[in-house]
Protein backbone atom coordinates (compact mmCIF):
# COMPACT_ATOMS: atom_id res chain seq x y z
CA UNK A 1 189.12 95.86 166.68
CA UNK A 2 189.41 94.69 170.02
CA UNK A 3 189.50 90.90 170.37
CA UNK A 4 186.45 89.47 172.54
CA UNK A 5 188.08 87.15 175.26
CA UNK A 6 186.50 83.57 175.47
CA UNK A 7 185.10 83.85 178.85
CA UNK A 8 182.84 87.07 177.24
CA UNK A 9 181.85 84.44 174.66
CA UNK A 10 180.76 81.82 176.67
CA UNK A 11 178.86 84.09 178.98
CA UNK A 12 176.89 85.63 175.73
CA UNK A 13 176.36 82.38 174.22
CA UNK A 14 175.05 80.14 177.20
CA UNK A 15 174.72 83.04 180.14
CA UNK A 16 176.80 80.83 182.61
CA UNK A 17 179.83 81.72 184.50
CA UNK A 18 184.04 80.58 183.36
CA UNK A 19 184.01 77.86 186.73
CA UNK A 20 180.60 75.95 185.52
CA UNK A 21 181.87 75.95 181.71
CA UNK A 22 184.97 74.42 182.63
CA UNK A 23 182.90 71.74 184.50
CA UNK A 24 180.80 71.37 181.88
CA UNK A 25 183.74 70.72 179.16
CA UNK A 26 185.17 68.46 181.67
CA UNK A 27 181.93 66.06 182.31
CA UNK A 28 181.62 65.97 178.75
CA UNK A 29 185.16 64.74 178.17
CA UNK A 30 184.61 62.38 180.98
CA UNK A 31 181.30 61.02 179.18
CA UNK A 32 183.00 60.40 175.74
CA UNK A 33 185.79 58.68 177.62
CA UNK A 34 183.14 56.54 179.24
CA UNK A 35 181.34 56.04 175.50
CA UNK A 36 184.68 55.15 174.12
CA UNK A 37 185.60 52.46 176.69
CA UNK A 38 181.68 50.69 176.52
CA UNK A 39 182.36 50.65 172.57
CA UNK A 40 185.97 49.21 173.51
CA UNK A 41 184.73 46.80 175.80
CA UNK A 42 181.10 46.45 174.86
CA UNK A 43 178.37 43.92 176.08
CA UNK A 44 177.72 40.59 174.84
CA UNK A 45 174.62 40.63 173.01
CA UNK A 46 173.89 36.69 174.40
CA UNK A 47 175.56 36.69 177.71
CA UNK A 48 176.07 39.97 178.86
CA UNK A 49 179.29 39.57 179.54
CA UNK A 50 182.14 42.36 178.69
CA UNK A 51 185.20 39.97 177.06
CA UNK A 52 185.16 40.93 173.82
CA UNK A 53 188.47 41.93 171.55
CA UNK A 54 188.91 45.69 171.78
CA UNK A 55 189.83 45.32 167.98
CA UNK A 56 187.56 43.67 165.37
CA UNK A 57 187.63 42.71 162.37
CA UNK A 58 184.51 44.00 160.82
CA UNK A 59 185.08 43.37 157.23
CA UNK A 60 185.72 39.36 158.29
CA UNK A 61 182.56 39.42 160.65
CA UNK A 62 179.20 41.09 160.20
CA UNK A 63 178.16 43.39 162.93
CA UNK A 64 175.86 41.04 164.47
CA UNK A 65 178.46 38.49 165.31
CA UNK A 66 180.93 41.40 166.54
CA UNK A 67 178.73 41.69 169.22
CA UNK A 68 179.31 38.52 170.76
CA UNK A 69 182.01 37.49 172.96
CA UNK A 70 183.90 33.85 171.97
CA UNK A 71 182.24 31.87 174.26
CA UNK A 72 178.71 32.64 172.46
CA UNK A 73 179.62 32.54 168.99
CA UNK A 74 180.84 29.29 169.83
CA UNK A 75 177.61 28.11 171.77
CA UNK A 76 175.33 29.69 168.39
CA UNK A 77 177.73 27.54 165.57
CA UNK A 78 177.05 24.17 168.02
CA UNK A 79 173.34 25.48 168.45
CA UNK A 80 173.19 25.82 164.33
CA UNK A 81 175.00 22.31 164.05
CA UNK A 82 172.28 20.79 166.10
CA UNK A 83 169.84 22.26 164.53
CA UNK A 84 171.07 21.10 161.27
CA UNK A 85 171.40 17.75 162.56
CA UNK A 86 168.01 17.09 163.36
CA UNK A 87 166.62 18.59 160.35
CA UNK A 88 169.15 16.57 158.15
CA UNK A 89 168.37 12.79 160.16
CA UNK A 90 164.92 13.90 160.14
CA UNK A 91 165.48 14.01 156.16
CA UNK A 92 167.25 10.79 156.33
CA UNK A 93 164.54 8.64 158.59
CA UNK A 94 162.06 9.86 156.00
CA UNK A 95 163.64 8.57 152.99
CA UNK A 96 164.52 5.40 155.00
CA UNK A 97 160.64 4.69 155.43
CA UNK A 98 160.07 5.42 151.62
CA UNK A 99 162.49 2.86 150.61
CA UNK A 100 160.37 0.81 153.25
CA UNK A 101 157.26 1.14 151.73
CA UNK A 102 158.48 1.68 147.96
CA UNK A 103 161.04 -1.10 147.59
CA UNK A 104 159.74 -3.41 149.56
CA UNK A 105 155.91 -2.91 150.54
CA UNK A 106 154.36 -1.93 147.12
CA UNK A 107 156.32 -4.85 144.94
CA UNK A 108 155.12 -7.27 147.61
CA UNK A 109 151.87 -6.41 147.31
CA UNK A 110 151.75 -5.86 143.51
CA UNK A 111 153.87 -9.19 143.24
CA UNK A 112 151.01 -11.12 145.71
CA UNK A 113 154.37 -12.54 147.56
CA UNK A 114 152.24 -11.88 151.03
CA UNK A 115 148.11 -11.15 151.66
CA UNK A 116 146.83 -7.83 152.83
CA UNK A 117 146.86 -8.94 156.20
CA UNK A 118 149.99 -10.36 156.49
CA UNK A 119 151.42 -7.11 155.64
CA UNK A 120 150.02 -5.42 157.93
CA UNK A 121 151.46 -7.84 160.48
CA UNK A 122 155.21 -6.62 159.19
CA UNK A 123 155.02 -3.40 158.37
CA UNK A 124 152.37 -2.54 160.73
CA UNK A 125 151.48 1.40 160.60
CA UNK A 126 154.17 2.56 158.54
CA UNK A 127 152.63 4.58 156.34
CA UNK A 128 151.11 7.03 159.37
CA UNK A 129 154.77 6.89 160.21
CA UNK A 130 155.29 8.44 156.17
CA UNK A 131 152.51 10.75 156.62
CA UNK A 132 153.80 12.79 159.62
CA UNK A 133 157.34 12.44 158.74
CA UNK A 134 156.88 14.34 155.39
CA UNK A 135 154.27 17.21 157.45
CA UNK A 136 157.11 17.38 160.21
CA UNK A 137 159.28 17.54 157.77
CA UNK A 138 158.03 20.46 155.51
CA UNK A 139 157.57 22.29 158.39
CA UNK A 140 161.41 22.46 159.36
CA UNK A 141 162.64 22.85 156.26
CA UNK A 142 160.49 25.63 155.65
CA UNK A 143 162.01 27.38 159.80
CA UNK A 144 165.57 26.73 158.06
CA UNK A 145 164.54 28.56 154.56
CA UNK A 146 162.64 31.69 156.10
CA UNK A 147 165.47 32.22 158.73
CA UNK A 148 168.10 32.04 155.84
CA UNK A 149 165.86 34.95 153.93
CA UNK A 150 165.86 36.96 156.46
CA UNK A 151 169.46 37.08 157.16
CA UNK A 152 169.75 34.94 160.48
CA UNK A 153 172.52 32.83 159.81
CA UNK A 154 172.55 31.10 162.61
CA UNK A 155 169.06 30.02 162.63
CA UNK A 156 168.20 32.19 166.15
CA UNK A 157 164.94 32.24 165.10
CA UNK A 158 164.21 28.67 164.20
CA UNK A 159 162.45 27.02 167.64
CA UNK A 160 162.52 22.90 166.96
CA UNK A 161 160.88 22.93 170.54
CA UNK A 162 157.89 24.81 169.61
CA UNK A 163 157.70 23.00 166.15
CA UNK A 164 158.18 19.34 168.16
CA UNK A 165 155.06 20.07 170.65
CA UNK A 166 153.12 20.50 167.89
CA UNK A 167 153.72 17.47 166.53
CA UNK A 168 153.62 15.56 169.62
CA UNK A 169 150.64 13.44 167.99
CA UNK A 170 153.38 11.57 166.33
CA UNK A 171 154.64 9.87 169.90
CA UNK A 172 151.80 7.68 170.01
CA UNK A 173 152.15 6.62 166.26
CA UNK A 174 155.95 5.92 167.17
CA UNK A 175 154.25 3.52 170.29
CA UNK A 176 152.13 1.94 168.07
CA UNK A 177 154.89 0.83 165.94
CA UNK A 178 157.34 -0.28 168.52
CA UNK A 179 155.01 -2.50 170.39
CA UNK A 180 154.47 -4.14 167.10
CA UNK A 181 157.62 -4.44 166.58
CA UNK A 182 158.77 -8.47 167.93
CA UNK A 183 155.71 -9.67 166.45
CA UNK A 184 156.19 -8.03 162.33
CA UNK A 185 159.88 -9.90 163.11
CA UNK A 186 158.89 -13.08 164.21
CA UNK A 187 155.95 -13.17 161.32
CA UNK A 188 158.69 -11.83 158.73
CA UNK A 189 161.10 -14.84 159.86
CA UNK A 190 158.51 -17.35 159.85
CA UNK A 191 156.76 -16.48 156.28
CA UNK A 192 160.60 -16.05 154.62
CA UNK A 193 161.39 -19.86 155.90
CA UNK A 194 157.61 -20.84 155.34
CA UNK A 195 157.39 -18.90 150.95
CA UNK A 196 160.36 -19.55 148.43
CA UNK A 197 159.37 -16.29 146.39
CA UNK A 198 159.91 -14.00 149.20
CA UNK A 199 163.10 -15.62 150.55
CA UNK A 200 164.41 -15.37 146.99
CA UNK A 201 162.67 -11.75 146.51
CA UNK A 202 164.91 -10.11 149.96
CA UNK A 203 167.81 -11.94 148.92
CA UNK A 204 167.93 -10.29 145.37
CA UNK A 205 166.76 -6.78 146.72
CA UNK A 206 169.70 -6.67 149.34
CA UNK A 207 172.23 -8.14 146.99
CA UNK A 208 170.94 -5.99 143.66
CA UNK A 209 169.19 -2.54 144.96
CA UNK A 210 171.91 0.00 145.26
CA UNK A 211 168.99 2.29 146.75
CA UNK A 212 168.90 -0.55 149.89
CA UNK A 213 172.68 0.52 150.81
CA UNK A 214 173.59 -3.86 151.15
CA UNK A 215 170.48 -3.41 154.13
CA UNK A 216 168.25 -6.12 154.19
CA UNK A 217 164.62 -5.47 155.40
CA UNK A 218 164.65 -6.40 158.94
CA UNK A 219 167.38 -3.02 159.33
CA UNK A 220 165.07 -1.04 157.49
CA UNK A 221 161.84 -1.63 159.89
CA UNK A 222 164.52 -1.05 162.93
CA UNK A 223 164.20 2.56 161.75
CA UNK A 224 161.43 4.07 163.54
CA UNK A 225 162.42 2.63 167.13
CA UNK A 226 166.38 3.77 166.42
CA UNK A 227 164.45 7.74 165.37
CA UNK A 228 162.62 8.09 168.67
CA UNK A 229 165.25 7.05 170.61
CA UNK A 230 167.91 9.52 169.28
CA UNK A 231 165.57 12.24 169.70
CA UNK A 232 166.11 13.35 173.16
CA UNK A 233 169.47 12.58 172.30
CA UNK A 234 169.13 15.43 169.17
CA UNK A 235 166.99 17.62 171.94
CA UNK A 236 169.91 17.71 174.47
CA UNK A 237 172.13 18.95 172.37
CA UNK A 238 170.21 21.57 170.88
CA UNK A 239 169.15 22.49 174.99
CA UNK A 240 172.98 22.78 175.71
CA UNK A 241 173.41 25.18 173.10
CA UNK A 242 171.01 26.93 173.69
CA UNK A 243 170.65 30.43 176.43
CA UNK A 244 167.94 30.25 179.12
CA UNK A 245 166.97 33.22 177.79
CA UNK A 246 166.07 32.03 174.37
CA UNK A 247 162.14 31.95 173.74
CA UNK A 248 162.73 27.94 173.11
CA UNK A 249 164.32 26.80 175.92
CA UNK A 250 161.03 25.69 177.99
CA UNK A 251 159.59 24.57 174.93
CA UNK A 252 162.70 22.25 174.01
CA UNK A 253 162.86 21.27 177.53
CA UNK A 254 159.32 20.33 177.68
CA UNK A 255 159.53 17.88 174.06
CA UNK A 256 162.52 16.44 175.90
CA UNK A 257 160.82 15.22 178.72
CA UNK A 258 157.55 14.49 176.78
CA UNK A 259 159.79 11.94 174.46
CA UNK A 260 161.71 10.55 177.36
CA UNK A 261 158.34 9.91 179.10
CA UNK A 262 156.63 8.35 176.20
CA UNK A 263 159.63 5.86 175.77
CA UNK A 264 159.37 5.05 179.41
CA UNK A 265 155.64 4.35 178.99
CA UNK A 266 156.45 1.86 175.86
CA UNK A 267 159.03 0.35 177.92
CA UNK A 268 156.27 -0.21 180.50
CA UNK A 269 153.77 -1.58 177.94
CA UNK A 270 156.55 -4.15 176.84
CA UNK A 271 157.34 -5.51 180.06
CA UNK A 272 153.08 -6.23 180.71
CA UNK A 273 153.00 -8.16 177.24
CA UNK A 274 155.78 -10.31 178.42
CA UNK A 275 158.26 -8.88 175.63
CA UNK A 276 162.68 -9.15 176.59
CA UNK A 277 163.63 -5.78 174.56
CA UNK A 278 163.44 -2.35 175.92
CA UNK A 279 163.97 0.61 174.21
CA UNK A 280 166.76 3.42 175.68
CA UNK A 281 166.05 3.55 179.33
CA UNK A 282 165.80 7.08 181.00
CA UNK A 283 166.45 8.17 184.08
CA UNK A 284 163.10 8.51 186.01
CA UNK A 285 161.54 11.16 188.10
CA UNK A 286 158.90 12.10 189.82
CA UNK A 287 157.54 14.23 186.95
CA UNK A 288 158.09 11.95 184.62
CA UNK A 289 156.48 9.22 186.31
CA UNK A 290 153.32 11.55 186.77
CA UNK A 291 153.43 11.80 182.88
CA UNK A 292 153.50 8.01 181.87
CA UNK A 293 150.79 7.58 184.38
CA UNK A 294 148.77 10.27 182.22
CA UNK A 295 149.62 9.45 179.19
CA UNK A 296 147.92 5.68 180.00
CA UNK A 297 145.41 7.53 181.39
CA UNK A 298 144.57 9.27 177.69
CA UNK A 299 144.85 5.81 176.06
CA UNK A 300 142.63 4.27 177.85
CA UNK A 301 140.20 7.33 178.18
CA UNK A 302 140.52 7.22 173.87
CA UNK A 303 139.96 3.34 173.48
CA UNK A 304 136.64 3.87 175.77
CA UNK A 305 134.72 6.79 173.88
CA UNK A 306 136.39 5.18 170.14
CA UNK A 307 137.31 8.58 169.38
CA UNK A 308 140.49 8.79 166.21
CA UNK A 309 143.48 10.36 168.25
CA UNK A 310 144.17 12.86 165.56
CA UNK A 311 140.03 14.47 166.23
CA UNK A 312 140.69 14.76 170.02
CA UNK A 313 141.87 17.45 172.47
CA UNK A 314 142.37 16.78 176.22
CA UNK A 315 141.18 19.92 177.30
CA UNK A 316 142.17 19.20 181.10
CA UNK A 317 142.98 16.29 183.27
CA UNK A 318 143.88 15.40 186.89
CA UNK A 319 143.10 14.18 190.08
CA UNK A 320 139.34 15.43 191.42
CA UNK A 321 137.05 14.61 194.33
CA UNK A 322 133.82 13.21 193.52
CA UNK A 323 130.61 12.23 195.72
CA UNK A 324 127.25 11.47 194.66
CA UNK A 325 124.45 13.21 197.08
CA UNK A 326 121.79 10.76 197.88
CA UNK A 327 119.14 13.92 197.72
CA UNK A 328 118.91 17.14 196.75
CA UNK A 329 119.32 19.02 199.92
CA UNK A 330 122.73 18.12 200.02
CA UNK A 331 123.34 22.14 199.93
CA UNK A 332 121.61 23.26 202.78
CA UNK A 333 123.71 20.58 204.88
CA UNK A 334 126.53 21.37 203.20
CA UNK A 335 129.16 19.44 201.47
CA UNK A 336 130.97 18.35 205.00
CA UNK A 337 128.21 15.89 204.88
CA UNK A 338 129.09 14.17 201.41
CA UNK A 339 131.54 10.99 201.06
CA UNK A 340 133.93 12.24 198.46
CA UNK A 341 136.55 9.52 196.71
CA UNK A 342 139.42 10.39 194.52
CA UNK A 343 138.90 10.26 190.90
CA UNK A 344 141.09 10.58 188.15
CA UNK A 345 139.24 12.72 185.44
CA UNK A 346 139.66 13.86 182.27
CA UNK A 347 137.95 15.83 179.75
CA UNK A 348 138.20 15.18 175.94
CA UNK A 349 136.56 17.21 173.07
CA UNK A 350 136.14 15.58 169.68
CA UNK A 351 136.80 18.38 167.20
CA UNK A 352 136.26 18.45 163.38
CA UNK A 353 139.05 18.00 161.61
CA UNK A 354 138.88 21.44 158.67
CA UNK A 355 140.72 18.38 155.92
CA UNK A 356 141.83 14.73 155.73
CA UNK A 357 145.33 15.71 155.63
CA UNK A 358 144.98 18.56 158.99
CA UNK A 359 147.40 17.13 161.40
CA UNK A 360 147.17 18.75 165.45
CA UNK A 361 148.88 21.78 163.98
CA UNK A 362 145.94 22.38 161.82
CA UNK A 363 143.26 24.98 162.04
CA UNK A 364 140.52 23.34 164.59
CA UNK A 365 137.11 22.31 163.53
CA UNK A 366 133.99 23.16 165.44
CA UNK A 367 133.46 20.44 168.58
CA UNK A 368 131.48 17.57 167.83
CA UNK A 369 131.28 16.12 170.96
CA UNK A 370 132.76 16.20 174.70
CA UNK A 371 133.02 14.07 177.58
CA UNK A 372 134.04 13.36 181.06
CA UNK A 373 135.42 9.91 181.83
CA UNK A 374 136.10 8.89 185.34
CA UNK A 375 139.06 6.64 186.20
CA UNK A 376 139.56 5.08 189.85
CA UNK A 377 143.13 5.26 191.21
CA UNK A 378 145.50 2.55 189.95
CA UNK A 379 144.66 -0.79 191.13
CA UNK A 380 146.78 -4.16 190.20
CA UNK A 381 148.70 -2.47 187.68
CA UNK A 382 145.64 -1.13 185.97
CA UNK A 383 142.99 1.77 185.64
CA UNK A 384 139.66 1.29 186.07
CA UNK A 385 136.08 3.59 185.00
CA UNK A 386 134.37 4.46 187.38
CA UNK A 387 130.77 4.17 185.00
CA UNK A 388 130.64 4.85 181.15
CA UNK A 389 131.70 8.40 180.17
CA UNK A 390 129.40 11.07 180.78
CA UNK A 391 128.64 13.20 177.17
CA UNK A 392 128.59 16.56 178.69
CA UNK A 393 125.67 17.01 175.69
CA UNK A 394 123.24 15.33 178.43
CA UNK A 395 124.49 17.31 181.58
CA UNK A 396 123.33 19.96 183.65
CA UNK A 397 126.39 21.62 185.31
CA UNK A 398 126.24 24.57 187.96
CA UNK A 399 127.14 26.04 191.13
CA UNK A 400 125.43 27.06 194.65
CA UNK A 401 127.00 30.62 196.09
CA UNK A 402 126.89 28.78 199.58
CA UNK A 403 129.15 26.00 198.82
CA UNK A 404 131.60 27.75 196.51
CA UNK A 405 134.26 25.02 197.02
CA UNK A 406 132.27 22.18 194.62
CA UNK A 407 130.16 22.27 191.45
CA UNK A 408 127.39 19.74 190.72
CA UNK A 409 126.90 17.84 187.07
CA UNK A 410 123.29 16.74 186.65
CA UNK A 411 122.98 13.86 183.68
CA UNK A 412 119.30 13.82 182.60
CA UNK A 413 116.54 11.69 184.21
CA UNK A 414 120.21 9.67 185.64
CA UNK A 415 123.04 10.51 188.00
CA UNK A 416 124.16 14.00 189.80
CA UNK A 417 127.74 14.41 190.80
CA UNK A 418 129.69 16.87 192.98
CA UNK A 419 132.77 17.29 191.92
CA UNK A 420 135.60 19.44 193.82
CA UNK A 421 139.30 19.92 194.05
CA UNK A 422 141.89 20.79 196.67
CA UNK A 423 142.68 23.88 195.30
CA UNK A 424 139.37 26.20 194.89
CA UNK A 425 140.75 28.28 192.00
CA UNK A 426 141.24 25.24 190.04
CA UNK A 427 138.23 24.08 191.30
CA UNK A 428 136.33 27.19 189.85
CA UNK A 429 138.24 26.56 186.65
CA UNK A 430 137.07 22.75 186.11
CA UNK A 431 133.57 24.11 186.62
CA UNK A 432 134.10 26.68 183.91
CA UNK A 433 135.85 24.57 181.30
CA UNK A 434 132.98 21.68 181.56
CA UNK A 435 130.17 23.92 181.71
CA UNK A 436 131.68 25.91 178.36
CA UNK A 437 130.74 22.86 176.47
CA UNK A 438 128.08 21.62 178.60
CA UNK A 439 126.41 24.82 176.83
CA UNK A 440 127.63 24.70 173.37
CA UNK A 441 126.48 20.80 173.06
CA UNK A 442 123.44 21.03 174.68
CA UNK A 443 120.16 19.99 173.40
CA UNK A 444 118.37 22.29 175.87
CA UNK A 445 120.56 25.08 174.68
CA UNK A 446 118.02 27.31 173.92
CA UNK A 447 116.77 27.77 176.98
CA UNK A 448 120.01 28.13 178.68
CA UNK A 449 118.63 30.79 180.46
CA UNK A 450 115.92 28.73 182.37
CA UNK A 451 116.63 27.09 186.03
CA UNK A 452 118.05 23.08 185.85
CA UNK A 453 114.62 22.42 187.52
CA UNK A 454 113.00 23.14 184.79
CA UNK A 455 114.67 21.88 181.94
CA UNK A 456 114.97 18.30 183.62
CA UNK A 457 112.92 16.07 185.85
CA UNK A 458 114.92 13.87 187.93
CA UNK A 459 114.81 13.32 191.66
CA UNK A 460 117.81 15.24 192.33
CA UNK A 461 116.16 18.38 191.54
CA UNK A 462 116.53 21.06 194.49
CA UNK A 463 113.44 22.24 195.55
């Protein structure tokens, strides 16, 4: 038989011609060259980057972490570390406040060494302290467990940023304690030279409690101010370890400078009561100082309606122009004509808590309650209200089509308000947020539907 030449083959098999086959077999040589130097010198997985070893060692080192060039593996063993760290001094703080309250608190009490009130004056709100330690707590141990289960050994997947804004409630527990803190010393010093018992009680429990590590008490209650110092310490750490690319680098970033800005603002507080010690100064800026100016704002916005910190949201907050329209034909003039003032405002919703134990990370109740409280610019060191809070229960809020740029808040048989802000869009989104639960509190909510003349009688009304 006669043998079939190659070319004849080829031209059977594909119907194309000797010259394009040969390109064809040449391309696809050129291609698995190409696929064998990518695999040679493939991408980091983190960075990008092409400096990995052509050879690896895939028996010592799991495909995942071939993937990575030195630089990263290095950057995810410091970001575990870190990690680690905080969990573990997390750990450590917590037990430090149990021998606080078990070794010392409870046999004080159950011994009568000290009355009810004079512990409270030393150990001041430790056991909140307890409370969210052990929640904050559970929660990261239980990010370290689930990433170990599912194979991520370098806890990737665990985001302490995400897990620390949710427990950002505990910042103003920490302030609590630490501007407590001079006093609970100078009553502990004064009641150990003033009672025999107790003197002889701390003396025996530093010298004889192997649990107390040869600390006396006054080391012990340094605890909580030595914690909330070290944590943007802890948070830098993990941030330096950690890619921009990483789903928690704004929220670590964020927790740093919410901690750093809460210290500042106990620093602040300290100086006014005429207190020597500071806590870890920080570096200032700008935003910072725009955050310790809000978060006095929220504490003295919660000590005015009596509202528990743990039941209330600040829904939204900033700066707002406000003028109060002698008449009602303030539209048809147009708002030109108003006197508008700055105003500091803020909006806070009381919600149900679902349990006693629900901390912020907790499943929200329904809203109880909602308000608006109006606080002048700073004036000799201090805020100001403007008038009681106004319960958004009692208000009438709405908008004209001609004068798009405000929004007007009517409080029954009382006060109307026009409220604007520089920007329109957020103005438009103040007006939406307040009239949300302007409707859901309202007494006249069912008949929502009917015109503000009609529901109220006030001499505001617009014709």
């Amino acid at each position: 038989a006669t043998r079939t030449k190659s070319a004849d083959v080829e031209r059977a098999d594909s119907g194309i011609g000797q010259m394009p086959a040969r390109k064809w077999r040449n391309r696809a040589s050129e291609t698995l060259s190409s696929l064998q130097a990518w695999e040679a010198h493939r991408p980091c997985t983190d960075c990008g980057e092409r400096d990995l070893p052509v050879e690896t060692d895939v028996q010592n080192c799991n495909q995942r972490r071939a993937d990575l060039c030195e630089k990263c593996r290095k950057r995810r063993t410091e970001r575990k570390e870190s990690v680690l760290e905080f969990v573990n001094t997390e750990a450590s703080y917590g037990e430090d406040l149990r021998i606080i309250k078990e070794e010392f608190y409870l046999p004080m009490q159950v011994a009568g060494l000290l009355s009810q009130e004079q512990l409270q004056g030393i150990f001041s709100n430790i056991q909140e302290l307890i409370d969210l330690n052990e929640n904050f707590l559970e929660i990261l141990q239980e990010e370290i467990d689930q990433a170990f289960d599912q194979g991520d050994d370098d806890l990737m997947t665990v985001c302490i940023g995400e897990i620390f804004l949710e427990f950002v409630n505990m910042l103003p527990a920490f302030q609590t304690y630490c501007l407590q803190q001079s006093s609970s010393v100078n009553m502990l010093n004064a009641l150990e030279k003033e009672k025999e018992l107790l003197r002889i009680f701390l003396n025996v429990s530093q010298n004889d409690n192997t649990a107390l590590r040869r600390m006396n008490l006054r080391s012990f209650l340094m605890a909580p101010l030595q914690r909330v110092t070290k944590y943007p310490l802890l948070l830098s750490r993990i941030i330096k370890a950690t890619t921009e690319y990483h789903p928690d680098h704004g929220s670590l970033r964020e927790a740093k400078s919410r901690i750093e800005s809460h210290l500042e603002h106990i620093n602040m507080k300290t100086k006014q009561e005429g207190n020597t010690w500071t806590l870890r100064s920080f570096r200032q800026d700008s935003k910072k100082k725009r955050e310790v100016i809000n978060i006095e704002m929220r504490e003295t916005a919660l000590k005015t309606v009596g509202w528990l910190r743990e039941e209330t949201r600040f829904v939204m907050e900033g700066s707002l122009q406000l003028a109060q329209p002698p008449d009602g034909q303030w539209v048809k003039k147009g708002s030109k004509t108003l006197k508008f003032q700055n105003m500091q405002v803020l909006l806070l919703v009381n919600m149900k808590r679902v349990s006693e134990s629900s901390l912020e990370s907790a499943e929200p109740g329904p809203v109880k309650d909602a308000v608006l409280v109006l606080i002048r610019d700073k004036n000799n060191g201090k805020f100001h209200l403007l008038r009681e809070p106004l319960r958004l229960s009692n208000c009438i809020v709405s908008t004209d089509p001609d004068c798009d740029d405000t929004f007007e808040l009517i409080e029954i048989r009382r006060e109307a308000f026009v409220f604007r802000d520089s920007d329109r869009a957020r103005t438009h989104h103040w007006f939406r947020q307040i009239r949300r639960y302007s409707r859901e509190l309202g007494s006249w909510k069912k008949r929502r539907n009917a015109l503000p003349n009609i529901m109220i009688s006030t001499p505001h009304t617009r014709p």
